[in-house]
PDB file of N, CA and C in Angstrom:
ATOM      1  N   UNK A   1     -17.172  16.190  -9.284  1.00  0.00           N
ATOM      2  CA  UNK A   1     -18.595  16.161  -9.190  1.00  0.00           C
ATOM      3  C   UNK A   1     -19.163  17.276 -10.063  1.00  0.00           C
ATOM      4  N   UNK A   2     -20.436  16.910 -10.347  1.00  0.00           N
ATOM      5  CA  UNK A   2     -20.857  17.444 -11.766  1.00  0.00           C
ATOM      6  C   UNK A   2     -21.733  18.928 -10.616  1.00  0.00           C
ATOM      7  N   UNK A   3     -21.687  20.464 -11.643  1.00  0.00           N
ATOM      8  CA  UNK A   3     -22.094  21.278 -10.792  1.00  0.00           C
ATOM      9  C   UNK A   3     -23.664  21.144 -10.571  1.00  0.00           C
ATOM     10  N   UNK A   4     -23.767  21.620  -9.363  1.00  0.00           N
ATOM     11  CA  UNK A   4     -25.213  21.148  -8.287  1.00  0.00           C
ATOM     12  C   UNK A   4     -25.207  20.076  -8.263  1.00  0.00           C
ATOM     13  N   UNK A   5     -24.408  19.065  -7.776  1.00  0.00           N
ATOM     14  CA  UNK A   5     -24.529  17.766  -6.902  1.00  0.00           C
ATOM     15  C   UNK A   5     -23.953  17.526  -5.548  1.00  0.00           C
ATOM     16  N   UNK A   6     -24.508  17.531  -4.792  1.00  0.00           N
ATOM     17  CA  UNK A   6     -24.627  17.508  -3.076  1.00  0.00           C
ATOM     18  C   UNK A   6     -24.324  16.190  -2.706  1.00  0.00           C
ATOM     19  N   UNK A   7     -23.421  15.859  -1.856  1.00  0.00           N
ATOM     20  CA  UNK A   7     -23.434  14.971  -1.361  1.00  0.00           C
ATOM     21  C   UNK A   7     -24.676  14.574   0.060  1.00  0.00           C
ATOM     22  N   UNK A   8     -25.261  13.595   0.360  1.00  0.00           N
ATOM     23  CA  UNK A   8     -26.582  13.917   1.342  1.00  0.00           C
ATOM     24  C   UNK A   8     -25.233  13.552   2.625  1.00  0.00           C
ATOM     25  N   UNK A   9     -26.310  13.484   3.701  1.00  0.00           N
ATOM     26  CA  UNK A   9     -25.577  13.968   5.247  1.00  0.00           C
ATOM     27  C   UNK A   9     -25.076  12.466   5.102  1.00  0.00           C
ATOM     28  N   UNK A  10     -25.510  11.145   4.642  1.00  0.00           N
ATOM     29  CA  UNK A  10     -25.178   9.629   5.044  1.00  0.00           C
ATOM     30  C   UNK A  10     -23.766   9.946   4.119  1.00  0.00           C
ATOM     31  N   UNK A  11     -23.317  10.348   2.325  1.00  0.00           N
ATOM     32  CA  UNK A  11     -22.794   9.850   2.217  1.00  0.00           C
ATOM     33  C   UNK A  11     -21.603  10.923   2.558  1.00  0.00           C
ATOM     34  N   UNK A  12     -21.808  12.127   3.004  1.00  0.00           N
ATOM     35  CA  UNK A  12     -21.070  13.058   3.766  1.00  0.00           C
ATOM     36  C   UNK A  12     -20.118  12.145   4.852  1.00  0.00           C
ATOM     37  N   UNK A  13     -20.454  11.258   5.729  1.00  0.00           N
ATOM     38  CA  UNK A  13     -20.720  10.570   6.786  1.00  0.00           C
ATOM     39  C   UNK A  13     -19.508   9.733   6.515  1.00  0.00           C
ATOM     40  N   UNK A  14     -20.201   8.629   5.167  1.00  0.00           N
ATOM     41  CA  UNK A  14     -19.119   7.998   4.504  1.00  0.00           C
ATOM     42  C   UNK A  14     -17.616   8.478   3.854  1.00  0.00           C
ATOM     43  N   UNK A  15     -18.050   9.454   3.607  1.00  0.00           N
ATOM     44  CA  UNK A  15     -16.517   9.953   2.943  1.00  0.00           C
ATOM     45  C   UNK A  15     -15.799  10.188   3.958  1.00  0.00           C
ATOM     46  N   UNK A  16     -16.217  11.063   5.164  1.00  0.00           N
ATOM     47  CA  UNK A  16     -15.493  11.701   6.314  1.00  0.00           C
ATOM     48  C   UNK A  16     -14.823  10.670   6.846  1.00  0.00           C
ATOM     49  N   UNK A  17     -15.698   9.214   7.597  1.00  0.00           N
ATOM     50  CA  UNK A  17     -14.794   8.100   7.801  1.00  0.00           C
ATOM     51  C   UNK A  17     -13.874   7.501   7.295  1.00  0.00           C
ATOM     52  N   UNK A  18     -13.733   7.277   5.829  1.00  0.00           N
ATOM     53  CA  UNK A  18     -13.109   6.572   4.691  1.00  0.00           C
ATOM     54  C   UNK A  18     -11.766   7.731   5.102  1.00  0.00           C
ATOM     55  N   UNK A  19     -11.528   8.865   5.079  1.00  0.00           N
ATOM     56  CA  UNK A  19     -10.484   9.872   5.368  1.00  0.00           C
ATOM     57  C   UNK A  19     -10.247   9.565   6.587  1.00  0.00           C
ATOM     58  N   UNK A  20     -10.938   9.391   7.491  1.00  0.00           N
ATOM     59  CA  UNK A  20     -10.303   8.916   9.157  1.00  0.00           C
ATOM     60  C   UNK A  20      -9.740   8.101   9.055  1.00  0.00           C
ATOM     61  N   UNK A  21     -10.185   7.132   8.219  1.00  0.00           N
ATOM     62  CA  UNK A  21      -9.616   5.428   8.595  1.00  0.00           C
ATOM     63  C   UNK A  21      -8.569   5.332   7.633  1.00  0.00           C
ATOM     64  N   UNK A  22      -8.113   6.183   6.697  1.00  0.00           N
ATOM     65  CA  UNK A  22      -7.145   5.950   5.568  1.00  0.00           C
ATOM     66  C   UNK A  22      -5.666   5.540   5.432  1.00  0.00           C
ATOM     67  N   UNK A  23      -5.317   5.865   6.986  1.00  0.00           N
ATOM     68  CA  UNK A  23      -4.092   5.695   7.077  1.00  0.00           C
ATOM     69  C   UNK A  23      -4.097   3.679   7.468  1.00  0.00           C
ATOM     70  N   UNK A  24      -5.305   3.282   8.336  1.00  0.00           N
ATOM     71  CA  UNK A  24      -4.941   2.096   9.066  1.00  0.00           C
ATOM     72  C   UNK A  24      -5.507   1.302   7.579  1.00  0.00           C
ATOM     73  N   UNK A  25      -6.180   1.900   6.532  1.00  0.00           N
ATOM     74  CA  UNK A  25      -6.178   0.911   5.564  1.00  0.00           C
ATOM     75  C   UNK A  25      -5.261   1.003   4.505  1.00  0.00           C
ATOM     76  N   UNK A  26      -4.384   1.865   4.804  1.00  0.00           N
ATOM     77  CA  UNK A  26      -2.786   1.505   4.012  1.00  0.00           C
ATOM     78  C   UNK A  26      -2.143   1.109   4.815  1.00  0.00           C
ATOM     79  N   UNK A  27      -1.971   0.991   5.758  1.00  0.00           N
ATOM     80  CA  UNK A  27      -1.319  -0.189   6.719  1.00  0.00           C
ATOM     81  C   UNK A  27      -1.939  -1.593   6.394  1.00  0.00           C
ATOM     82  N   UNK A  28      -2.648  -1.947   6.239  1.00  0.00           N
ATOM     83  CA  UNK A  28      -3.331  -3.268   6.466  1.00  0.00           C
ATOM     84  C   UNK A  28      -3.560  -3.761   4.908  1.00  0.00           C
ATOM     85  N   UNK A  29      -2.987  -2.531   4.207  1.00  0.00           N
ATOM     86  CA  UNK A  29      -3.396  -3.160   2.551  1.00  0.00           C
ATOM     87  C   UNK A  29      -2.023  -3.802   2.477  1.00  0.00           C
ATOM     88  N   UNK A  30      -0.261  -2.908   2.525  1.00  0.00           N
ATOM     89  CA  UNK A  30       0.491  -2.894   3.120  1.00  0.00           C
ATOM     90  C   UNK A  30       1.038  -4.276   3.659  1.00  0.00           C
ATOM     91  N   UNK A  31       0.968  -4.309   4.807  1.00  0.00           N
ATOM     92  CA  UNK A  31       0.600  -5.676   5.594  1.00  0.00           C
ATOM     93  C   UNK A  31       0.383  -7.123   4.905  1.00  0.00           C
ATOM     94  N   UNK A  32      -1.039  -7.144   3.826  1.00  0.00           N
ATOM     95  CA  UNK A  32      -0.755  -8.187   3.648  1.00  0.00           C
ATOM     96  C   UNK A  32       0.286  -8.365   2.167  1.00  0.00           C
ATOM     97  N   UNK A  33       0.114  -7.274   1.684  1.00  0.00           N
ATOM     98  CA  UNK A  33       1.326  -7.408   0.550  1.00  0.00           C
ATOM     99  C   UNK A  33       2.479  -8.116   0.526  1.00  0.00           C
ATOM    100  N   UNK A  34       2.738  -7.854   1.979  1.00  0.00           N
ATOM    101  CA  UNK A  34       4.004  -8.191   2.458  1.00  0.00           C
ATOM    102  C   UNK A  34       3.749  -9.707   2.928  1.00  0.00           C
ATOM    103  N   UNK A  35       2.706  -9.909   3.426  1.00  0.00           N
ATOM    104  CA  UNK A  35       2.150 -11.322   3.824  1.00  0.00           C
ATOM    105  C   UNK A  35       1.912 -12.184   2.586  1.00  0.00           C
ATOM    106  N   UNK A  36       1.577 -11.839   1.511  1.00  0.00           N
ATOM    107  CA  UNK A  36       1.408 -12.775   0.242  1.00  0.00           C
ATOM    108  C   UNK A  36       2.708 -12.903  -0.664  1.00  0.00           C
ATOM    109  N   UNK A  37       4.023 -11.434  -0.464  1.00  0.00           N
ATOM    110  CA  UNK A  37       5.043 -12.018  -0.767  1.00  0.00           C
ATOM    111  C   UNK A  37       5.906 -12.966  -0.155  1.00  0.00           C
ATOM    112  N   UNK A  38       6.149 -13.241   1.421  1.00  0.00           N
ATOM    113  CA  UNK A  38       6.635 -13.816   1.801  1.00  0.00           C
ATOM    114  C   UNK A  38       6.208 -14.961   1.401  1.00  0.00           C
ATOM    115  N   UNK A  39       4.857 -15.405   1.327  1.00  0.00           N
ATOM    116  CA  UNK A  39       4.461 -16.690   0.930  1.00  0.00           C
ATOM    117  C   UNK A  39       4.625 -17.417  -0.543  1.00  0.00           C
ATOM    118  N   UNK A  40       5.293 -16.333  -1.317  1.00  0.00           N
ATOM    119  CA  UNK A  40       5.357 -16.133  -2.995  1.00  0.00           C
ATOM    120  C   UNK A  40       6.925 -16.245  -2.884  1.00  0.00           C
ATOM    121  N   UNK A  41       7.586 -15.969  -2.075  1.00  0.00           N
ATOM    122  CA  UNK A  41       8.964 -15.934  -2.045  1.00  0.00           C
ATOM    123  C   UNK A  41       9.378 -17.404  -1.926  1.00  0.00           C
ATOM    124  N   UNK A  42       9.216 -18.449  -1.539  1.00  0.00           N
ATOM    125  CA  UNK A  42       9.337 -19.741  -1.166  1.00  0.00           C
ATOM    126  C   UNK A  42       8.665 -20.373  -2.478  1.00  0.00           C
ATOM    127  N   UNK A  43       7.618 -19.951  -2.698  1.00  0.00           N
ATOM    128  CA  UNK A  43       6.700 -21.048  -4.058  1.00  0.00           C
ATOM    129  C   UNK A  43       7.448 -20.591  -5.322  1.00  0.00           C
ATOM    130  N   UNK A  44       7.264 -18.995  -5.855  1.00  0.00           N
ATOM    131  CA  UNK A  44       7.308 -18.752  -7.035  1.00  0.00           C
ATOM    132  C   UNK A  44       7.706 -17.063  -6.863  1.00  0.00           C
ATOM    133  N   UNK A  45       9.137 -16.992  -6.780  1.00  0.00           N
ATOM    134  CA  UNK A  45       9.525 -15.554  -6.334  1.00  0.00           C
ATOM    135  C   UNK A  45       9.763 -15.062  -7.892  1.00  0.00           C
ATOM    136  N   UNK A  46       9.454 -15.513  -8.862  1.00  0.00           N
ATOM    137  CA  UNK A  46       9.900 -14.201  -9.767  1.00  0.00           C
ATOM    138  C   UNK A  46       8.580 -14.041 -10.845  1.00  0.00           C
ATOM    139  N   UNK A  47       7.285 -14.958 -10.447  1.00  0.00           N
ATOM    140  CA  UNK A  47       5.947 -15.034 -10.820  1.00  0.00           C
ATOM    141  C   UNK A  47       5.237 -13.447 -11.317  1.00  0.00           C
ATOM    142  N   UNK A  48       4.556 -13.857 -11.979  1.00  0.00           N
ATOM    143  CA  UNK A  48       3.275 -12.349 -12.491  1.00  0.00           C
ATOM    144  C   UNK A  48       3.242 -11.770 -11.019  1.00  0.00           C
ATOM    145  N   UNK A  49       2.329 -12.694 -10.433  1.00  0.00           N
ATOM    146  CA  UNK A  49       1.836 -12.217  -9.068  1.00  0.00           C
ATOM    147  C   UNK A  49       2.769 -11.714  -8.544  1.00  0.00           C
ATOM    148  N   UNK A  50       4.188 -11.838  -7.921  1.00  0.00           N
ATOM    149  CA  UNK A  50       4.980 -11.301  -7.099  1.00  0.00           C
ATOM    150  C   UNK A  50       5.236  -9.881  -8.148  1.00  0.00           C
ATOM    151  N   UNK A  51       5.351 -10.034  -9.059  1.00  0.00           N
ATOM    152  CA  UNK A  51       5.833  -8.259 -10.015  1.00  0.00           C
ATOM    153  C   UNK A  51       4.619  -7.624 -10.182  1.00  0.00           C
ATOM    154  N   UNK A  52       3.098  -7.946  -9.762  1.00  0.00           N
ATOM    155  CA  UNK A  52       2.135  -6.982  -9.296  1.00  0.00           C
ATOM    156  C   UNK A  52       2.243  -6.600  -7.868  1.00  0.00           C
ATOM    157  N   UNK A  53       2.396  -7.892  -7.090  1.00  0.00           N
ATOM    158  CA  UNK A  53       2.268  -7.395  -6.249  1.00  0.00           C
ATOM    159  C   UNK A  53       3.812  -6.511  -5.575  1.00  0.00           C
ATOM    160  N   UNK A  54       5.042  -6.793  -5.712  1.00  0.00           N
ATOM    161  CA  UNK A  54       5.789  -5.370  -5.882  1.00  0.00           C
ATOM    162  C   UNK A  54       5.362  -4.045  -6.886  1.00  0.00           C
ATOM    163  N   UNK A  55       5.103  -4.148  -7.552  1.00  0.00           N
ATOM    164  CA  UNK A  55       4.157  -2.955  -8.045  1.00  0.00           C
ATOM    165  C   UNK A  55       3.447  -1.928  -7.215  1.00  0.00           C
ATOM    166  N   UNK A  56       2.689  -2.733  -6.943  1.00  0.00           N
ATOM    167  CA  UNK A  56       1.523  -2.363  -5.593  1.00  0.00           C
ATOM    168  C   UNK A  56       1.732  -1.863  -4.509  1.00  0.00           C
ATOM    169  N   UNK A  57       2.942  -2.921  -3.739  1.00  0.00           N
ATOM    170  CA  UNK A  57       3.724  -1.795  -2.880  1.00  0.00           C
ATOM    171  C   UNK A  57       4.680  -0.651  -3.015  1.00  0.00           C
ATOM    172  N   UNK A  58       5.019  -0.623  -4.113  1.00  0.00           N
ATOM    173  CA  UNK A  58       5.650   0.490  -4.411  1.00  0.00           C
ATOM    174  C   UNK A  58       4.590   1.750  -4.580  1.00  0.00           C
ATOM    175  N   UNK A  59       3.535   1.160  -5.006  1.00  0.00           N
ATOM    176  CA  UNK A  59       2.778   2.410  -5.545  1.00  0.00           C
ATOM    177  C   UNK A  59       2.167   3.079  -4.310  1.00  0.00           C
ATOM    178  N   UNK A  60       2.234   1.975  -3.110  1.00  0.00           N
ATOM    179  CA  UNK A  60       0.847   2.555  -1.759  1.00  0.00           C
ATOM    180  C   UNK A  60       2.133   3.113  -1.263  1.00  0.00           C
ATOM    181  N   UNK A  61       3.338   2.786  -1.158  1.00  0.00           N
ATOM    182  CA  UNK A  61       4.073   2.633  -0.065  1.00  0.00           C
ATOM    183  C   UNK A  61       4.570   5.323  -0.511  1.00  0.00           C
ATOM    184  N   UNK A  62       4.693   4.624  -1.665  1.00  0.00           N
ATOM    185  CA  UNK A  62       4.556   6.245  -2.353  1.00  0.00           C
ATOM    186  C   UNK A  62       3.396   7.010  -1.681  1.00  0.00           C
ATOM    187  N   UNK A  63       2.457   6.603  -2.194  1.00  0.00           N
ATOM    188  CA  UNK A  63       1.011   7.152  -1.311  1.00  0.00           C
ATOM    189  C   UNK A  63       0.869   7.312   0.183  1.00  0.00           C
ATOM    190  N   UNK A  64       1.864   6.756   0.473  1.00  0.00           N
ATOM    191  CA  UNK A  64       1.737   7.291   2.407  1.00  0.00           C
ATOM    192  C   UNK A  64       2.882   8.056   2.437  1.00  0.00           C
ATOM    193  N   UNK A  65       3.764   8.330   1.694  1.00  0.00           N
ATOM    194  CA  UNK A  65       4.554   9.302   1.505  1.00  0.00           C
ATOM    195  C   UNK A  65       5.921   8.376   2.230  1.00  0.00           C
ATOM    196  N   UNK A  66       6.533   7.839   1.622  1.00  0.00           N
ATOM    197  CA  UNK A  66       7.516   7.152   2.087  1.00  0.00           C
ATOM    198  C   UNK A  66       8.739   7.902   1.180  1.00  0.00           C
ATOM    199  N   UNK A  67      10.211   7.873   1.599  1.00  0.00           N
ATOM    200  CA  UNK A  67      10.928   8.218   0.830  1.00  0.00           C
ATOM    201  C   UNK A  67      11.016   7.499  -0.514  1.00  0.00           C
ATOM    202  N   UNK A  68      11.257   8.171  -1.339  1.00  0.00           N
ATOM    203  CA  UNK A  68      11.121   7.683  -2.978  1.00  0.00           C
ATOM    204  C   UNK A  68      11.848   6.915  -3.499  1.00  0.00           C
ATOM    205  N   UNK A  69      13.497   7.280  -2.633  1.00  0.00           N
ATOM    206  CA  UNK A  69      14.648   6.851  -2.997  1.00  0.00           C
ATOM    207  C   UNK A  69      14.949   4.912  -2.505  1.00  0.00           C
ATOM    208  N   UNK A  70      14.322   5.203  -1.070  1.00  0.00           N
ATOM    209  CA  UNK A  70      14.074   4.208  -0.391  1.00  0.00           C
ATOM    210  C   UNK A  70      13.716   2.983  -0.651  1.00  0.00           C
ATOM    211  N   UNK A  71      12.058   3.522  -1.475  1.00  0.00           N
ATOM    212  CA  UNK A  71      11.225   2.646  -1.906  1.00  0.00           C
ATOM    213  C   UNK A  71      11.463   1.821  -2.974  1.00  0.00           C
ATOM    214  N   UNK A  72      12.341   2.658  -4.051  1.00  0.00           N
ATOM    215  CA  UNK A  72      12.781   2.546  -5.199  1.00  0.00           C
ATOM    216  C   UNK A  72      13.862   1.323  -5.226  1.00  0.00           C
ATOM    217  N   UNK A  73      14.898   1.821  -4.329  1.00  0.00           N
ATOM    218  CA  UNK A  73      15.753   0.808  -3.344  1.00  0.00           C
ATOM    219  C   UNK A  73      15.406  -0.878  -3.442  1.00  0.00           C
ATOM    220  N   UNK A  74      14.316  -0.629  -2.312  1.00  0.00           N
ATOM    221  CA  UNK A  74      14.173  -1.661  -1.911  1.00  0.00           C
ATOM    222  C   UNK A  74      13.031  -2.613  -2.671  1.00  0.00           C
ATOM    223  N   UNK A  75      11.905  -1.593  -3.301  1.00  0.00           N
ATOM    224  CA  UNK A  75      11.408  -2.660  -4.654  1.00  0.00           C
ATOM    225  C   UNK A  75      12.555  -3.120  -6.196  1.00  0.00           C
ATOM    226  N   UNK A  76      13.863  -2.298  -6.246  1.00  0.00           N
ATOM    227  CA  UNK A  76      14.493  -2.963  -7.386  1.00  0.00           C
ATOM    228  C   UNK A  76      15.258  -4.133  -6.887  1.00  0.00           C
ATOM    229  N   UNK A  77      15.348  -4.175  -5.321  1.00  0.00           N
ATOM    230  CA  UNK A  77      16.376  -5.208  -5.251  1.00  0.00           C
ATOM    231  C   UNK A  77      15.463  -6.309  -4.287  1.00  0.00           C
ATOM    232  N   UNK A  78      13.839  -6.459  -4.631  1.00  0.00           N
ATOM    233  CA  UNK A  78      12.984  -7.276  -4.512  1.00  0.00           C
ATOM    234  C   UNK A  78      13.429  -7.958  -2.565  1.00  0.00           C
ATOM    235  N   UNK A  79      14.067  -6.848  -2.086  1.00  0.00           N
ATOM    236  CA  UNK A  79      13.804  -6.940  -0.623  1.00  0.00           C
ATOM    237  C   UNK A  79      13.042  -7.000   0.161  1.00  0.00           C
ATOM    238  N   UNK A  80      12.610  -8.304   0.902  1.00  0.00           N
ATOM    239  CA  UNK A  80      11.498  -8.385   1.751  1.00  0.00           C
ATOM    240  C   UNK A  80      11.608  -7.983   3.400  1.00  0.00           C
ATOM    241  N   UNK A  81      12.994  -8.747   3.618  1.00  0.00           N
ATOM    242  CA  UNK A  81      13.166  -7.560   4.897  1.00  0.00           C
ATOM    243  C   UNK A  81      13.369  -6.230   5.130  1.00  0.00           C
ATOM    244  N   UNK A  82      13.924  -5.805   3.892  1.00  0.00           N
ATOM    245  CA  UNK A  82      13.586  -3.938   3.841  1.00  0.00           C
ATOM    246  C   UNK A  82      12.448  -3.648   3.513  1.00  0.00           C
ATOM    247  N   UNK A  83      11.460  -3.781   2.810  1.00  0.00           N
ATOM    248  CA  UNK A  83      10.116  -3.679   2.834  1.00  0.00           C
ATOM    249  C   UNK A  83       9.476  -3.724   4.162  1.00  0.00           C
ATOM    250  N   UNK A  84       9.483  -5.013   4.900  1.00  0.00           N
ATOM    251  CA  UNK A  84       8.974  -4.953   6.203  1.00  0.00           C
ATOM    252  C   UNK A  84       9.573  -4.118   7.226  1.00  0.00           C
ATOM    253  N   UNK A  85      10.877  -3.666   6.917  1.00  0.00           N
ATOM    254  CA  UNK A  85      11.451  -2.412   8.360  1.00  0.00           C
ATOM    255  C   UNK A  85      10.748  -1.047   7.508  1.00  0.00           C
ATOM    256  N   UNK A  86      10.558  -0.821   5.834  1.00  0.00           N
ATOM    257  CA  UNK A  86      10.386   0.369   5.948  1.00  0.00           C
ATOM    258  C   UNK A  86       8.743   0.421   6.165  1.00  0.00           C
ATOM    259  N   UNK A  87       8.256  -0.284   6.473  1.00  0.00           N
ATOM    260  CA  UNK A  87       6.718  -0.163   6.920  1.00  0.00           C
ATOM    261  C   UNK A  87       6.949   0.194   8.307  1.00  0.00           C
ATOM    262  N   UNK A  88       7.943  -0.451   9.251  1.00  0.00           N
ATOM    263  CA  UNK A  88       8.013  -0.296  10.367  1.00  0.00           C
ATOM    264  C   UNK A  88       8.625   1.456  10.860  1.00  0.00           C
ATOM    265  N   UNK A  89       8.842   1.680   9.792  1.00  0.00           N
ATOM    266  CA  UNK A  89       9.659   3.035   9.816  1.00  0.00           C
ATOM    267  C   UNK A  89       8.527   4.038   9.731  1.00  0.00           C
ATOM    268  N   UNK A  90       7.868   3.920   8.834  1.00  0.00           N
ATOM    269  CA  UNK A  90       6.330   4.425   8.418  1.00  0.00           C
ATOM    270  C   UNK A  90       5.254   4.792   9.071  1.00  0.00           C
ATOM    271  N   UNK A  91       4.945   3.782   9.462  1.00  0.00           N
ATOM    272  CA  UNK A  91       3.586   3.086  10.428  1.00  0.00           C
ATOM    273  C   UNK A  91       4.317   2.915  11.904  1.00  0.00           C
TER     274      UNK A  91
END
């Protein structure tokens, strides 16, 4: 933020929540990742979409602080049931 710019008390308000709620909306971003690969796994498992969306979980799953080694793991060897236990491990 550029110097002398204030945030007002509403969007003070907003940011503070967005930090409360941050963890249940990497769960739920998370969640359906895992919900649109399973459904990608049956149609078209080696598609654009499935190598963004492993992307994606690799990148949030980092951002909630998951082991690196883990993650790394289990997005090179395009594992969907290790994906879903290490959320369960997580969350």
């Amino acid at each position: 933020m550029a110097k002398g710019q204030f945030l007002t008390p509403h969007q003070q308000g907003i940011v503070k929540r967005y930090y409360q709620n941050k963890d249940t909306l990497a769960t739920q971003k998370l969640g359906e990742i895992v919900s649109e690969l399973y459904l990608l796994q049956a149609e078209k498992p080696d598609s654009k979409k499935a190598e963004r969306l492993w992307k994606s979980a690799q990148t949030a799953l980092l951002n909630a602080g998951a082991n690196k080694v883990r993650v790394e793991r289990v997005v090179a060897e395009r594992d969907l049931k290790g994906l879903a236990e290490l959320l369960n491990a997580i969350f």
